[in-house]
C-alpha atoms as a PDB file:
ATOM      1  CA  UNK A   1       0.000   0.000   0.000  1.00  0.00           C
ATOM      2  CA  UNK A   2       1.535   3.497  -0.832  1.00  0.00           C
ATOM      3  CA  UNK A   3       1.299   6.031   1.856  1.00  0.00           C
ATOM      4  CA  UNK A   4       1.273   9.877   1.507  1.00  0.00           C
ATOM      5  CA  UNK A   5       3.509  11.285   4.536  1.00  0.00           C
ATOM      6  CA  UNK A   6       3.688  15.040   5.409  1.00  0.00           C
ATOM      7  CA  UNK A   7       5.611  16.621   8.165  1.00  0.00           C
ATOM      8  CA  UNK A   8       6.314  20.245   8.475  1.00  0.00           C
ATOM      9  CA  UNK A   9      10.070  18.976   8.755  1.00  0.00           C
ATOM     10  CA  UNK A  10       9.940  16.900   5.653  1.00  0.00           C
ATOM     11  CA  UNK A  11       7.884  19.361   3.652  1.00  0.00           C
ATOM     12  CA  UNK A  12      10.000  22.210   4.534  1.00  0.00           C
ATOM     13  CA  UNK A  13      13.123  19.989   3.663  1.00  0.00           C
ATOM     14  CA  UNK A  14      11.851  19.117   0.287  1.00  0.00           C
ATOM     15  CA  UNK A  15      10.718  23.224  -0.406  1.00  0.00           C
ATOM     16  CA  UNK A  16      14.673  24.058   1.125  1.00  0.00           C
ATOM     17  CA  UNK A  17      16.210  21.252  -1.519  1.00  0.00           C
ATOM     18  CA  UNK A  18      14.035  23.148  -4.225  1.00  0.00           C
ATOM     19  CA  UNK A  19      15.203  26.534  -3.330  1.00  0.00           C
ATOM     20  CA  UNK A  20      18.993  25.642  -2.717  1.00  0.00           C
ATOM     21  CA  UNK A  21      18.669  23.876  -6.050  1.00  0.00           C
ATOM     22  CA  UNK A  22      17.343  26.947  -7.965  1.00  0.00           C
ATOM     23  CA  UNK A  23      20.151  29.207  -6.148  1.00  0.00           C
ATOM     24  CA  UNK A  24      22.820  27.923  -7.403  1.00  0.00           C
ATOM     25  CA  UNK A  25      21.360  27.580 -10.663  1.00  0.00           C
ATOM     26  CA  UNK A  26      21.154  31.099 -10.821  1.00  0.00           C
ATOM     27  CA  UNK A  27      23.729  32.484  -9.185  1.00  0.00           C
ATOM     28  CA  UNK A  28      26.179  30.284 -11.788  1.00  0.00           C
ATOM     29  CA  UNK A  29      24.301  31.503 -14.827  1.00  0.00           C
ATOM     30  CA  UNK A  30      24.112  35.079 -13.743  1.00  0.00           C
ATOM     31  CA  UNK A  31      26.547  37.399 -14.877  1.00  0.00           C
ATOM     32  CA  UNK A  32      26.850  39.436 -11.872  1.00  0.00           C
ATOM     33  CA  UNK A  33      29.976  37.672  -9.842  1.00  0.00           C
ATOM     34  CA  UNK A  34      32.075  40.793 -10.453  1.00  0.00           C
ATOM     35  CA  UNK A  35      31.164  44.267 -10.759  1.00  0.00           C
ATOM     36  CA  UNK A  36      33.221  46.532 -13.025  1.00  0.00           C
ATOM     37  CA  UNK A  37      34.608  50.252 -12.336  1.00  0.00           C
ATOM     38  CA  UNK A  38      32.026  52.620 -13.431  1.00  0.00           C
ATOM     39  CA  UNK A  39      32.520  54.533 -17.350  1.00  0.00           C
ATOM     40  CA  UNK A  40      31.232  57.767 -18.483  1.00  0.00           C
ATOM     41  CA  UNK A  41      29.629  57.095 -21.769  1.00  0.00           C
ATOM     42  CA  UNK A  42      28.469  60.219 -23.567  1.00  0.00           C
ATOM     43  CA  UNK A  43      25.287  58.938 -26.105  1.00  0.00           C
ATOM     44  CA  UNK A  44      23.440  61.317 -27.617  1.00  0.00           C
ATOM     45  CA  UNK A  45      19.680  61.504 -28.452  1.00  0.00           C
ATOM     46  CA  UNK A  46      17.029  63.637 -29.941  1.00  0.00           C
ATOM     47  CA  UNK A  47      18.616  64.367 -33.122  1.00  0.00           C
ATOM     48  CA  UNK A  48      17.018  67.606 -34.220  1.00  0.00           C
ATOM     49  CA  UNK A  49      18.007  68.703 -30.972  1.00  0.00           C
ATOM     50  CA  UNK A  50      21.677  67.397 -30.973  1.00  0.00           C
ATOM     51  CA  UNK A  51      21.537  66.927 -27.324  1.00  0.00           C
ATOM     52  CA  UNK A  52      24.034  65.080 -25.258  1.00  0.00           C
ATOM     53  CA  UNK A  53      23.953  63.234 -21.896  1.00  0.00           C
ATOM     54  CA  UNK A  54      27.017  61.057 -19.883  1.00  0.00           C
ATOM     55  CA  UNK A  55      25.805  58.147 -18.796  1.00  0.00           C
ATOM     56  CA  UNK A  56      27.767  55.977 -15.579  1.00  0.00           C
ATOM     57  CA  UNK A  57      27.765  52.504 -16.869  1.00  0.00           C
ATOM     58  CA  UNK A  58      29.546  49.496 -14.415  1.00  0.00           C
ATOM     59  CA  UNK A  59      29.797  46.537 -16.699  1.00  0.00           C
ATOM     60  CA  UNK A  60      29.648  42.972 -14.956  1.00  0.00           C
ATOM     61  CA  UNK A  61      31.027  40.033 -15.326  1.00  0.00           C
ATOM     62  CA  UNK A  62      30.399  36.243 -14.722  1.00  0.00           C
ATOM     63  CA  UNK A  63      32.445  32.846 -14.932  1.00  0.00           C
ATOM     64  CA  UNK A  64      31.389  32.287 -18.290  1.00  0.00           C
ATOM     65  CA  UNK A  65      29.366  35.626 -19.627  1.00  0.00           C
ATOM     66  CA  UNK A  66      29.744  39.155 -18.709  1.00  0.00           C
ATOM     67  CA  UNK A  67      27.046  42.352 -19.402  1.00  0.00           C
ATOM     68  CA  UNK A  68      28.725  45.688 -21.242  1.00  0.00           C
ATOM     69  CA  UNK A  69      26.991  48.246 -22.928  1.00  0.00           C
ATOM     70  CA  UNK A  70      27.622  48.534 -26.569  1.00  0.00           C
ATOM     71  CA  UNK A  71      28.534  52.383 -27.700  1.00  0.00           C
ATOM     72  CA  UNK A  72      26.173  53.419 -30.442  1.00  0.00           C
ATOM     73  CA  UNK A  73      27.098  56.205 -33.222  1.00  0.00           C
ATOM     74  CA  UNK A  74      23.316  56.727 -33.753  1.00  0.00           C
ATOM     75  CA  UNK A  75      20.993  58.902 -31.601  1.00  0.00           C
ATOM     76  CA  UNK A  76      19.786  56.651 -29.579  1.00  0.00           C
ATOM     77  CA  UNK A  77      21.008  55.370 -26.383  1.00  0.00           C
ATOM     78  CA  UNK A  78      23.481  52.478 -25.915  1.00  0.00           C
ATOM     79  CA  UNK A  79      21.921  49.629 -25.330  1.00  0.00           C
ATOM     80  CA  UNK A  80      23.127  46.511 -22.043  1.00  0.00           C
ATOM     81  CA  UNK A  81      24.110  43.449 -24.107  1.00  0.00           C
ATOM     82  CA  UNK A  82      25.034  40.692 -21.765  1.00  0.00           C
ATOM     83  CA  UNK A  83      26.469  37.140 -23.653  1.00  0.00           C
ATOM     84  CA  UNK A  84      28.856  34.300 -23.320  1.00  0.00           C
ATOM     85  CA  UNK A  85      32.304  35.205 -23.517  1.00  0.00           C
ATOM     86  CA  UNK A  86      33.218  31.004 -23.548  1.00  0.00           C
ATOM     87  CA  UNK A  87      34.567  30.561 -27.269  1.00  0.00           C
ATOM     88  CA  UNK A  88      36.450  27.104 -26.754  1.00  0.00           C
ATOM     89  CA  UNK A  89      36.202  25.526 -23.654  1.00  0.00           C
ATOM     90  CA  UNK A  90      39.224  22.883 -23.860  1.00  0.00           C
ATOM     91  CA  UNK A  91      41.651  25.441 -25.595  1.00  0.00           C
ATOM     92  CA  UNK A  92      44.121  27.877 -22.942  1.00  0.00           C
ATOM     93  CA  UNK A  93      42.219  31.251 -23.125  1.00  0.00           C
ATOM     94  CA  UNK A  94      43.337  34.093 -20.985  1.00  0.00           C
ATOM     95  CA  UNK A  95      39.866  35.730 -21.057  1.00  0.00           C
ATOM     96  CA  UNK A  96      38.626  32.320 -19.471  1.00  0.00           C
ATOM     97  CA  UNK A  97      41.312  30.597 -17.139  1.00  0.00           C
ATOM     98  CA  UNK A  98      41.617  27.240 -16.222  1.00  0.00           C
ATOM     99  CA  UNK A  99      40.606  28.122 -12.375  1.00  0.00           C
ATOM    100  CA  UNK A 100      37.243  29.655 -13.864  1.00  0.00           C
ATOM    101  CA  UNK A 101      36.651  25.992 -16.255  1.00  0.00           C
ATOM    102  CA  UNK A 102      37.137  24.207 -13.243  1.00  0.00           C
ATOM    103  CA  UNK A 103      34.832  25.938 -11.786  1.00  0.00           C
ATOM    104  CA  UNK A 104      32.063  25.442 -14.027  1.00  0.00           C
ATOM    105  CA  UNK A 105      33.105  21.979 -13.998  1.00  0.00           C
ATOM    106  CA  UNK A 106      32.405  21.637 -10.074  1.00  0.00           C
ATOM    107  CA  UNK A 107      29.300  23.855 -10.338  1.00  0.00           C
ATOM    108  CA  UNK A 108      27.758  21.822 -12.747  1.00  0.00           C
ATOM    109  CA  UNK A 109      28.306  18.505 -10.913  1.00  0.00           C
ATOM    110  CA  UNK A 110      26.729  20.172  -7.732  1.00  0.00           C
ATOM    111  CA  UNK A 111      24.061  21.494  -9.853  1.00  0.00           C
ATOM    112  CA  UNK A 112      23.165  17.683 -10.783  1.00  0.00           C
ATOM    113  CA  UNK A 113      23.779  16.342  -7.857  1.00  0.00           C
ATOM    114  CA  UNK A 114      21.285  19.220  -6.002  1.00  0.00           C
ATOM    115  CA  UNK A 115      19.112  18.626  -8.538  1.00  0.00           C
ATOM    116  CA  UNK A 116      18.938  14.493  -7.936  1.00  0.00           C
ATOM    117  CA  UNK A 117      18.330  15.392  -3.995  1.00  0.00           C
ATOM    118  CA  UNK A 118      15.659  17.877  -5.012  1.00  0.00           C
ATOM    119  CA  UNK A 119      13.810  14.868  -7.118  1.00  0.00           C
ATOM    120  CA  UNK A 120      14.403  12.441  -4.050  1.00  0.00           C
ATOM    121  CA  UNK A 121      13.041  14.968  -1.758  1.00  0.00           C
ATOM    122  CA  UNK A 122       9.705  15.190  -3.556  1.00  0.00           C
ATOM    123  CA  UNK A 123       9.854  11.430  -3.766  1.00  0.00           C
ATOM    124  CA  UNK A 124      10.102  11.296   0.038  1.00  0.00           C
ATOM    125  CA  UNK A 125       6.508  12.301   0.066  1.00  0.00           C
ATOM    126  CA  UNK A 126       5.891   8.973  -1.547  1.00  0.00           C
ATOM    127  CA  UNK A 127       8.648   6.275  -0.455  1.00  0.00           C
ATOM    128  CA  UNK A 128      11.008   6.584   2.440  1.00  0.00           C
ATOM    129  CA  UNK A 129      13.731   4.174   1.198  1.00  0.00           C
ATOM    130  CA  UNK A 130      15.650   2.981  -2.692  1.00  0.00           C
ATOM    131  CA  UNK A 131      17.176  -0.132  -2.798  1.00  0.00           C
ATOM    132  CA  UNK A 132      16.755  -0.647   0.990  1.00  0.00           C
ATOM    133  CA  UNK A 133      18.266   2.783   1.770  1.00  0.00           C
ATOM    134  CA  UNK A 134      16.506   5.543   3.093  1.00  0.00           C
ATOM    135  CA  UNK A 135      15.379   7.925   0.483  1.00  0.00           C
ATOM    136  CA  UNK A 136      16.623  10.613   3.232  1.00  0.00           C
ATOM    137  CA  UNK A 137      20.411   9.776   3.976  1.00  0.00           C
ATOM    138  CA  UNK A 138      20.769   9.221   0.775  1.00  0.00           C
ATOM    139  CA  UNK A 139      19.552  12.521  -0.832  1.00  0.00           C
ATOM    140  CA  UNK A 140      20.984  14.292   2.480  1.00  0.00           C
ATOM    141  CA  UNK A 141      24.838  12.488   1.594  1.00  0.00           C
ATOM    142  CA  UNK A 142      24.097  13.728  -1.884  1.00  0.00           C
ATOM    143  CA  UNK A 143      23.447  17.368  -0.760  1.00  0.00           C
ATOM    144  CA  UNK A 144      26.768  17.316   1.557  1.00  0.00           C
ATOM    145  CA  UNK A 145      29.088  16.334  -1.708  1.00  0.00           C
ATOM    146  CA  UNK A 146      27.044  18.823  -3.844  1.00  0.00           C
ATOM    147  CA  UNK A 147      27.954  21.377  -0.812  1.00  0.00           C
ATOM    148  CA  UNK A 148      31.664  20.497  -0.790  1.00  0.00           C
ATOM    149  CA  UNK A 149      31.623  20.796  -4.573  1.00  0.00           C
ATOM    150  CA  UNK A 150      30.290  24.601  -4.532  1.00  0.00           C
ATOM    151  CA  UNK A 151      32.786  25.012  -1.778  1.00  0.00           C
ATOM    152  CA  UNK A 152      35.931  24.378  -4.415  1.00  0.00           C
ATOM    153  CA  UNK A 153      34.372  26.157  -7.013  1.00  0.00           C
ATOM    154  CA  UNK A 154      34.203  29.167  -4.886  1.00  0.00           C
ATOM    155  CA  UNK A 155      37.628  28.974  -3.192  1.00  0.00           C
ATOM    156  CA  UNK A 156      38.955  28.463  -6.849  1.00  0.00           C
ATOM    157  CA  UNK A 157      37.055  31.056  -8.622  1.00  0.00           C
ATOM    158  CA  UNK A 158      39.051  34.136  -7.154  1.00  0.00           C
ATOM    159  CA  UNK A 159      42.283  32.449  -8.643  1.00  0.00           C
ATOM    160  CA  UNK A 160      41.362  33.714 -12.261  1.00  0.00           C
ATOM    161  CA  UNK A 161      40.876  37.355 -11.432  1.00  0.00           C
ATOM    162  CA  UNK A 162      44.595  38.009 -13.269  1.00  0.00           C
ATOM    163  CA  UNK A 163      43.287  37.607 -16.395  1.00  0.00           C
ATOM    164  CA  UNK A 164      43.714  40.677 -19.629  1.00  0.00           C
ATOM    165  CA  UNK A 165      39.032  40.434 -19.088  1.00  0.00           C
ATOM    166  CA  UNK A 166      39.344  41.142 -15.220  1.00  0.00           C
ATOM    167  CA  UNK A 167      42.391  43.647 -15.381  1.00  0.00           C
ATOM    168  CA  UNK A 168      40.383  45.696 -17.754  1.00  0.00           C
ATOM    169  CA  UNK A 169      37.670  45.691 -15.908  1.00  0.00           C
ATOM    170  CA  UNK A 170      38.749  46.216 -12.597  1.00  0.00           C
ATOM    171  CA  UNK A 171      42.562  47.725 -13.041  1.00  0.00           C
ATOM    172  CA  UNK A 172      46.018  46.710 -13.977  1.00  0.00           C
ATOM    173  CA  UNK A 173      46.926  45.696 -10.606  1.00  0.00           C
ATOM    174  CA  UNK A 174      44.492  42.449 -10.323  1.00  0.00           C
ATOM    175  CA  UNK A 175      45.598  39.720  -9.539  1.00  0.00           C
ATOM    176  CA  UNK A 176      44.544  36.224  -7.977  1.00  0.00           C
ATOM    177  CA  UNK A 177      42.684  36.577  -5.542  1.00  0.00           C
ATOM    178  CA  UNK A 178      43.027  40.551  -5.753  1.00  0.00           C
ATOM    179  CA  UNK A 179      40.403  42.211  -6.401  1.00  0.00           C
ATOM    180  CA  UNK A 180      41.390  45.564  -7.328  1.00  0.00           C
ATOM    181  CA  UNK A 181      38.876  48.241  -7.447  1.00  0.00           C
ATOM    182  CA  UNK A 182      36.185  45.969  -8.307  1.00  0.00           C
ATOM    183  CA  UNK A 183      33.578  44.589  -6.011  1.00  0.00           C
ATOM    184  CA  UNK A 184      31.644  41.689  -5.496  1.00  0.00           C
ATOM    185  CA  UNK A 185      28.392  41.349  -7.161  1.00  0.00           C
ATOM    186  CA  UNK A 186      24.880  39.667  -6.099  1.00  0.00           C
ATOM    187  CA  UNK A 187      25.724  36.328  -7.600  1.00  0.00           C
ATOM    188  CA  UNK A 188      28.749  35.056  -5.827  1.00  0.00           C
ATOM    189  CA  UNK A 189      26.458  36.690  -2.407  1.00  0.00           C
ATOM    190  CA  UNK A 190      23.770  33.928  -3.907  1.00  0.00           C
ATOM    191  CA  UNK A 191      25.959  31.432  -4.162  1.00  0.00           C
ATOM    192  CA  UNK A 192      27.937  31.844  -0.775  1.00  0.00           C
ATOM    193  CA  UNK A 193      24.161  31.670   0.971  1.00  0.00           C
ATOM    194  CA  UNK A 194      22.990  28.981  -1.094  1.00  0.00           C
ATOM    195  CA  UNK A 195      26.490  26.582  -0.368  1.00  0.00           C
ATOM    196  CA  UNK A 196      25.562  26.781   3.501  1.00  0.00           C
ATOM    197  CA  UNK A 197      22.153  26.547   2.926  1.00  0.00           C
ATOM    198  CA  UNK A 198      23.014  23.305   1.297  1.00  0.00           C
ATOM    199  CA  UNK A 199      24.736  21.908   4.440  1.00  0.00           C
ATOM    200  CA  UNK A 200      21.907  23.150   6.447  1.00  0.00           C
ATOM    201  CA  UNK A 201      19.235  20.764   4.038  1.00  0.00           C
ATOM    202  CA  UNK A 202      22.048  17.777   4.278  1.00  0.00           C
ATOM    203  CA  UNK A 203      21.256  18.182   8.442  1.00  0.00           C
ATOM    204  CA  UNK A 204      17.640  18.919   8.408  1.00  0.00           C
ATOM    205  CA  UNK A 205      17.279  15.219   6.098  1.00  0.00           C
ATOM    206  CA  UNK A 206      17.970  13.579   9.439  1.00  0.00           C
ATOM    207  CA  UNK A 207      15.177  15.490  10.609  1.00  0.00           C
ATOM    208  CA  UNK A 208      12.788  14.718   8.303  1.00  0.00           C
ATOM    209  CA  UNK A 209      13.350  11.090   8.415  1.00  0.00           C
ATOM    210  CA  UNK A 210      12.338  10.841  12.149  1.00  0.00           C
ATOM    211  CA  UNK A 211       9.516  12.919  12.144  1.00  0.00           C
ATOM    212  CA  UNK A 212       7.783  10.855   9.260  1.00  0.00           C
ATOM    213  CA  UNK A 213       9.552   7.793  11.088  1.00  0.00           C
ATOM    214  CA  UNK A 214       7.365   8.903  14.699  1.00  0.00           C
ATOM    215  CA  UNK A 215       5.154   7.087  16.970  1.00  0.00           C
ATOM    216  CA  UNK A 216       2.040   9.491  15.975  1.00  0.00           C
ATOM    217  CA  UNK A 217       2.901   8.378  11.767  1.00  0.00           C
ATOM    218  CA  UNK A 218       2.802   4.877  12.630  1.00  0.00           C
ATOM    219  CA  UNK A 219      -0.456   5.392  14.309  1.00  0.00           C
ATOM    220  CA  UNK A 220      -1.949   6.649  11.502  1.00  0.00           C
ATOM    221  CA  UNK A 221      -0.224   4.008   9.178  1.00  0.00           C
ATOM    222  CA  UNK A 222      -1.880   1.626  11.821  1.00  0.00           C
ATOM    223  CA  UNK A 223      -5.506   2.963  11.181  1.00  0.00           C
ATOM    224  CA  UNK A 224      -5.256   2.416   6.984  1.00  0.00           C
ATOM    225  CA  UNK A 225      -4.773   5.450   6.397  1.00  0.00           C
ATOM    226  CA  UNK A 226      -3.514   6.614   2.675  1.00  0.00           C
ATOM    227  CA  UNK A 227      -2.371  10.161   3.467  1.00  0.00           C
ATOM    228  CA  UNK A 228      -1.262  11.454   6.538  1.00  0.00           C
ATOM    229  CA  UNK A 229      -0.243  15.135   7.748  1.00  0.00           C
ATOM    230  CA  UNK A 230       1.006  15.577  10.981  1.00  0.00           C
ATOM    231  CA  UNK A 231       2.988  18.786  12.397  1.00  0.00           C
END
């Protein structure tokens, strides 16, 4: 017989796996990890008029894409392109360093992996155990590795900040893990929050095995009943 169980710790697991999931997803594809020094553009508009206005701009850049805006001879404003910057991913590329490929490479793993736990955590709902194994450790084991793996990408990302694409956008004087007189944008903030949040989920699995796993579930499982809530 297949029983629907739902605890507040197991639902708000399986809505934490989703969330985690779709942070890292984002934060990886945005183009935000790096925020440029800001450029006076001067674009001009109203043509009759011949009018002129200077424009701050800070472009951005990601670990794969980055967001300018193009300079336009017309009279209309410059418009924000934003586009992969990725043109061979094997081949050595000083706009797109080995640190910053192998840190797609463990962002993409994690991104599976997170996304496997986030399937078994809605299957949790359904079946508690795979092959004999609970559904829980398993997915929360899975969410530890995928934790560890957006660890190293984030402690190697700041190694390819000496590259000709970071030095002009953030002065001659970057370096690994130098900065220079750029600043850290939203997306490696997201990703930071949603690497612990990942370790927090791998915990709270424990927790949401023993509170569908309690005396008050098996009651319930006891009486025939098909779906059961419980707080």
């Amino acid at each position: 017989m297949c029983y629907v169980i739902i605890t507040c710790r197991s639902l708000g697991w399986t809505l934490l796996s989703i969330a985690i999931t779709l942070m890292i997803v984002a934060s990886v594809v945005s183009p935000y990890w790096l925020v440029g020094l800001p450029t006076n553009q001067i674009q001009s508009v109203k043509a009759n008029n011949t009018q002129f206005i200077i424009e701050k701009f800070r472009p951005t850049l990601g670990i794969f894409n980055r967001c300018q805006r193009l300079t336009r001879s017309d009279y209309t404003l410059g418009r924000v392109t934003c586009a992969n910057f990725v043109t061979d991913f094997i081949a050595e590329n000083d706009d797109f360093p080995h640190a910053w490929k192998a840190t797609v490479i463990c962002f993409a793993l994690a991104a599976l992996l997170l996304t496997t736990s986030m399937i078994m955590s809605a299957m949790s709902l359904f079946a508690r155990s795979v092959c004999g194994k609970s559904i829980f450790t398993l997915a929360g084991l899975i969410q530890s590795i995928a934790g560890l793996l957006c660890v190293i990408g984030l402690v190697i990302y700041p190694a390819g900040w000496g590259t000709a694409r970071v030095k002009r956008n953030c002065g001659e004087y970057a370096d690994p893990y130098i900065i220079d007189r750029c600043s850290l944008g939203w997306s490696f903030y997201l990703c930071i929050v949603g690497t612990v949040l990942t370790f927090v989920c791998s915990v709270l699995s424990i927790q949401a095995e023993h509170s569908t796993s309690s005396r008050k579930v098996e009651e319930e499982v006891m009486e025939g009943k098909n779906l059961i809530c419980v707080l």
